[in-house]
N, C-alpha and C. Protein backbone atom coordinates (compact mmCIF):
# COMPACT_ATOMS: atom_id res chain seq x y z
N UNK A 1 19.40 -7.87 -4.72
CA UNK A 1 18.11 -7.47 -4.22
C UNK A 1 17.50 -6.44 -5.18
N UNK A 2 16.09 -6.47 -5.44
CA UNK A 2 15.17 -5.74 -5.97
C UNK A 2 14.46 -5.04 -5.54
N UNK A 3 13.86 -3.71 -5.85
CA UNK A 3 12.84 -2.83 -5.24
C UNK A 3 12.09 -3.02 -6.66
N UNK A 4 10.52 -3.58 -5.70
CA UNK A 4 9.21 -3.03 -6.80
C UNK A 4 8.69 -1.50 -5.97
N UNK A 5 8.47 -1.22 -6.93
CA UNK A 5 7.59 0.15 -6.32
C UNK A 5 6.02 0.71 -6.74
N UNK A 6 5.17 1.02 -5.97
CA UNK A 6 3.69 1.04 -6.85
C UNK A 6 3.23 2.58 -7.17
N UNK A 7 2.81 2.84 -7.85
CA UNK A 7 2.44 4.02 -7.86
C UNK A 7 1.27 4.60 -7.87
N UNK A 8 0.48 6.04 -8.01
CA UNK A 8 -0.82 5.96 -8.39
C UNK A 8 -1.09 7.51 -8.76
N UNK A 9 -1.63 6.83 -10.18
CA UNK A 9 -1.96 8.65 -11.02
C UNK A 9 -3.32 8.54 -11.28
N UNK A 10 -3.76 9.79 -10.92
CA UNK A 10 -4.90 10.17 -11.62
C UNK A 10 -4.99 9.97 -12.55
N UNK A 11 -6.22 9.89 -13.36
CA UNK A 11 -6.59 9.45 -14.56
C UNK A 11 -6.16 10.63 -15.34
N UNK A 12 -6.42 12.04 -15.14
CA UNK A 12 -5.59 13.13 -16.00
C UNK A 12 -4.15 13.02 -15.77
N UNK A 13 -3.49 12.70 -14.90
CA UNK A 13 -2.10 12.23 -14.64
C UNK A 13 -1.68 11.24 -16.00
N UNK A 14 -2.51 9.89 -15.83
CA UNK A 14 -2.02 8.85 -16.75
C UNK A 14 -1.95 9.46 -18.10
N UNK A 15 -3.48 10.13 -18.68
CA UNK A 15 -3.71 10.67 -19.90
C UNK A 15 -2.71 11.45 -20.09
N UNK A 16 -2.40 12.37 -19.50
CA UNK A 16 -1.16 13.36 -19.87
C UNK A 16 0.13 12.42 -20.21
N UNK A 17 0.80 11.79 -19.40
CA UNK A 17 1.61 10.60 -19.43
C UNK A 17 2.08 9.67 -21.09
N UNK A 18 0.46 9.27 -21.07
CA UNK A 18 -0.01 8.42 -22.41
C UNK A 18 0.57 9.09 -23.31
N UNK A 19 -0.29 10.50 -23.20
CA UNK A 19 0.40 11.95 -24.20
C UNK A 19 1.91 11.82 -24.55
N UNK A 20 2.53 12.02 -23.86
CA UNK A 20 3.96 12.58 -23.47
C UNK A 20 5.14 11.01 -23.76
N UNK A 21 4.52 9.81 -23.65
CA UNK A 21 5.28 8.62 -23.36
C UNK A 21 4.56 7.53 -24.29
N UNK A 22 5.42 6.75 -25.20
CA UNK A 22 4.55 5.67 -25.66
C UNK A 22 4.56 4.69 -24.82
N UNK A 23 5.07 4.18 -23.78
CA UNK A 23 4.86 2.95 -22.59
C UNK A 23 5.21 4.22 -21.48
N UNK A 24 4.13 4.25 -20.98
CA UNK A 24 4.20 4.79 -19.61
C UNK A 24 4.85 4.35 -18.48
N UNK A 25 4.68 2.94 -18.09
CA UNK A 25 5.63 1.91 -17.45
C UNK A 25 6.82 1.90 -17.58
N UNK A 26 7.38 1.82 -19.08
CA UNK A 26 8.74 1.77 -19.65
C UNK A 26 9.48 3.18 -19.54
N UNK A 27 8.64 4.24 -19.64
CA UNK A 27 8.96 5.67 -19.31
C UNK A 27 9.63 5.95 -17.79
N UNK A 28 8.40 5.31 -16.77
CA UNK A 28 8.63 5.76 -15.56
C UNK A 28 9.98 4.61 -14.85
N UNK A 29 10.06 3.35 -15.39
CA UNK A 29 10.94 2.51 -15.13
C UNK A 29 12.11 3.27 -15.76
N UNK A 30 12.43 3.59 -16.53
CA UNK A 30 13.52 4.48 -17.67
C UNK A 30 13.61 6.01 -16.57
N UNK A 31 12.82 6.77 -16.27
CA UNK A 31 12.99 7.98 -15.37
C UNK A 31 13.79 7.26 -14.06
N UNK A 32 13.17 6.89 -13.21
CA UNK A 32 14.08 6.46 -12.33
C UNK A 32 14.92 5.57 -12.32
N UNK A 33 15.55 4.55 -13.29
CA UNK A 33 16.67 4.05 -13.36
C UNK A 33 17.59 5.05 -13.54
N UNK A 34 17.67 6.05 -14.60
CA UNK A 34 18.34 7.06 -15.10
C UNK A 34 18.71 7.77 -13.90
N UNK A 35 17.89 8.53 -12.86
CA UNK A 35 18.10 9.05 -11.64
C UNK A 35 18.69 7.96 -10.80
N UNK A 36 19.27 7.03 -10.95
CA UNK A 36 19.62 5.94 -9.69
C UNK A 36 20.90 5.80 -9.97
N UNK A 37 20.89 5.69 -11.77
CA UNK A 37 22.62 5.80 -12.37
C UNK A 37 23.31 7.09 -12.17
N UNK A 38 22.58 8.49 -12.17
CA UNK A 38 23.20 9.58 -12.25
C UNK A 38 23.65 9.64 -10.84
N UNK A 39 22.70 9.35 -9.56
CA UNK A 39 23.09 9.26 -8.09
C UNK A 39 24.12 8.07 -8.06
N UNK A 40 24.52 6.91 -8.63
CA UNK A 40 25.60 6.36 -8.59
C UNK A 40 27.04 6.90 -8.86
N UNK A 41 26.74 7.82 -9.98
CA UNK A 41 28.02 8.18 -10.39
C UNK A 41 28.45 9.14 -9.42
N UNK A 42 27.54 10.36 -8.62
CA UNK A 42 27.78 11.28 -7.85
C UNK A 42 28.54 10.40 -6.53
N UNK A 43 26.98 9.41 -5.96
CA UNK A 43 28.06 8.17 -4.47
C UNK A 43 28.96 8.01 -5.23
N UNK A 44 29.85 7.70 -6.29
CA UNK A 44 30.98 6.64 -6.51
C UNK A 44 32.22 7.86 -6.20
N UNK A 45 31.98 8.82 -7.10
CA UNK A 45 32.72 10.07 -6.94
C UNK A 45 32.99 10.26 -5.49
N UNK A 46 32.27 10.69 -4.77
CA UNK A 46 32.40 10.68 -3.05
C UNK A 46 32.85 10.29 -2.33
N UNK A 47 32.94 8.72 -2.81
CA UNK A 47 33.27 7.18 -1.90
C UNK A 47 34.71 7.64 -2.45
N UNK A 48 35.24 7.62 -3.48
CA UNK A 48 36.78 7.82 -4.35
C UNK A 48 37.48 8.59 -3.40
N UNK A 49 36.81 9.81 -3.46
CA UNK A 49 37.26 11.40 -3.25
C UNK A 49 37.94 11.30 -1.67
N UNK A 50 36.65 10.72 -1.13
CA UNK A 50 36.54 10.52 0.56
C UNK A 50 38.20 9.59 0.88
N UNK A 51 38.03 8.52 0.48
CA UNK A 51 39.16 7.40 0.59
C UNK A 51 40.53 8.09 0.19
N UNK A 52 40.60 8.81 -1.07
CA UNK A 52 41.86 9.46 -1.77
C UNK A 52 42.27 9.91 -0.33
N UNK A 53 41.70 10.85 -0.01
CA UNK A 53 41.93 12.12 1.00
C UNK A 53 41.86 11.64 2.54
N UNK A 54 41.83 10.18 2.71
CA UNK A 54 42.29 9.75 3.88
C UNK A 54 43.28 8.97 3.83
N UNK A 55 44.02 8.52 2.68
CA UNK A 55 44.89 7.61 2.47
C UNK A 55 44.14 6.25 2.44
N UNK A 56 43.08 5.48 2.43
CA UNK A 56 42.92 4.63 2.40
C UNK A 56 42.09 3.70 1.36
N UNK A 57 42.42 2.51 1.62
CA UNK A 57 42.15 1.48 0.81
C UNK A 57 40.67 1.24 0.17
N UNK A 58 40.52 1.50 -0.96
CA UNK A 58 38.97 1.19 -1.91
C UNK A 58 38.88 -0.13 -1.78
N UNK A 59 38.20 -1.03 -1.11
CA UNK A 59 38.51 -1.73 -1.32
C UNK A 59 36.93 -2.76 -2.27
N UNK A 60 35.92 -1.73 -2.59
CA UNK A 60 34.81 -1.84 -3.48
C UNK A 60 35.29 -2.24 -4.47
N UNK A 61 34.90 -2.89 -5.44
CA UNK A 61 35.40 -3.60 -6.90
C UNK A 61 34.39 -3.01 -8.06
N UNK A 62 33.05 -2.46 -7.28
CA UNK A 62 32.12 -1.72 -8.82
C UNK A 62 31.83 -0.89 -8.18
N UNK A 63 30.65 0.21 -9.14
CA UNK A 63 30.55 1.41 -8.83
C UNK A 63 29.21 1.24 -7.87
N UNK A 64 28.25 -0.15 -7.56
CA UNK A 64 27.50 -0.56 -7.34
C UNK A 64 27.76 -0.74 -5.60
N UNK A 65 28.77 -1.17 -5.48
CA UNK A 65 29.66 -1.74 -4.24
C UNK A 65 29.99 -0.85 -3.45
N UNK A 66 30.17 0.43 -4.62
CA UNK A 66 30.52 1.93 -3.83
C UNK A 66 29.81 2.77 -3.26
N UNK A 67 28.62 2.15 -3.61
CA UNK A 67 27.21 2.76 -3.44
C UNK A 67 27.01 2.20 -1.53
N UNK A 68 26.99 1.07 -1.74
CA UNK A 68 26.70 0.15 -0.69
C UNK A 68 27.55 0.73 0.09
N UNK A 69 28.94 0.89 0.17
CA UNK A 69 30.10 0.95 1.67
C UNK A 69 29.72 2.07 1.86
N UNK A 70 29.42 3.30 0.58
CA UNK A 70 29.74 4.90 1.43
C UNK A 70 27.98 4.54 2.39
N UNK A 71 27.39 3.98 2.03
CA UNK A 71 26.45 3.66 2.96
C UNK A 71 26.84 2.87 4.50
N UNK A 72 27.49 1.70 4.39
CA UNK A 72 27.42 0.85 5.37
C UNK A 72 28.71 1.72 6.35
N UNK A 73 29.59 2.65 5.34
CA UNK A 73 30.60 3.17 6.43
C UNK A 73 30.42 4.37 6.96
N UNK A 74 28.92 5.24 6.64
CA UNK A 74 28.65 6.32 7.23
C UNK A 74 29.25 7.56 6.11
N UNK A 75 29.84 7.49 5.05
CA UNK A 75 30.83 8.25 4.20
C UNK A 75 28.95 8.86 3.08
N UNK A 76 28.11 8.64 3.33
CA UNK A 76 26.80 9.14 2.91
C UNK A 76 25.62 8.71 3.97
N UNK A 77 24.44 9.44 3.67
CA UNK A 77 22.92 9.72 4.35
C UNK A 77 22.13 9.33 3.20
N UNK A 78 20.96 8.89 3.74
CA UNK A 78 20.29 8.94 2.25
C UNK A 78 19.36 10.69 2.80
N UNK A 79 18.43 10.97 1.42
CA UNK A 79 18.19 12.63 1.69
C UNK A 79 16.75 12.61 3.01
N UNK A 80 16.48 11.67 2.88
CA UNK A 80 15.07 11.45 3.92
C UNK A 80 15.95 11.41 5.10
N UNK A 81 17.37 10.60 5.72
CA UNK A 81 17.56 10.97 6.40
C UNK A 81 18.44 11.83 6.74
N UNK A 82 18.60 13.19 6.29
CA UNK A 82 19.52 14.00 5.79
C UNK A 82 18.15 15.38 6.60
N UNK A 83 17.40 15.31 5.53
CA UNK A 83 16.20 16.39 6.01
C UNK A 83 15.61 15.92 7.17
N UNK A 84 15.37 14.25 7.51
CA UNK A 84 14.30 14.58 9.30
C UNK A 84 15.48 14.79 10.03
N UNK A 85 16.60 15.08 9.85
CA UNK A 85 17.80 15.25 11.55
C UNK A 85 17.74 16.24 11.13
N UNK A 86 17.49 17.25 10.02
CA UNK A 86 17.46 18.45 10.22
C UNK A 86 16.94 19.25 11.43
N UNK A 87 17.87 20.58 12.10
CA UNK A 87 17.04 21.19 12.88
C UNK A 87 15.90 21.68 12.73
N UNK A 88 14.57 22.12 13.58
CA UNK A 88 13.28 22.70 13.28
C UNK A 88 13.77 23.90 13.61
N UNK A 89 13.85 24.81 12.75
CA UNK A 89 13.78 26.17 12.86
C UNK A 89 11.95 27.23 13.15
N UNK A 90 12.37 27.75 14.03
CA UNK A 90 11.07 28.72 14.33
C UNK A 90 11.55 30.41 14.26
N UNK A 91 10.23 30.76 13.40
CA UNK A 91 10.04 31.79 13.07
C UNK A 91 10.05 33.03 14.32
N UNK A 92 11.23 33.51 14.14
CA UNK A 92 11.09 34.67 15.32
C UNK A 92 9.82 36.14 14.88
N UNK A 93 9.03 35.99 15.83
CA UNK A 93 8.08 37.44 15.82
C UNK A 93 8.38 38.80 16.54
């Protein structure tokens, strides 16, 4: 499975971008792949760590797979739902 994703920059957004990136597309596709591999390696670490320290069986075959179970077995959150179960804290006066 694939995620497209759309985005939308201001025109001083893009220009700065243009500036900074010779394919802007290829830049922002390249930024978040890079952030998706670095969050893989952190889930894979976790999923390992978690299993070592219960005695049990990996039974994932890639680091891709590892991603998926610490998901499907509760062993991770993603951060959206990590921050809304957060408690609402109120400001005492």
């Amino acid at each position: 499975m694939t995620m497209n994703f759309t985005i939308t920059l201001s025109d001083a957004e893009n220009k700065a971008l243009e500036w900074a990136a010779y394919d802007t597309l290829e830049w922002i596709q390249n930024a978040a792949s890079n952030r998706a591999r670095a969050a893989t390696e952190e889930i894979a670490k976790i999923y390992v760590d978690y299993k070592m320290e219960r005695n049990e069986a990996i039974s994932a075959t890639s680091k891709a797979d590892m991603v998926l179970a610490a998901y499907s077995e509760g062993i991770i959150q993603s951060a959206r739902t990590i921050t809304d179960n957060q408690p609402t804290t109120t400001s005492e006066e």
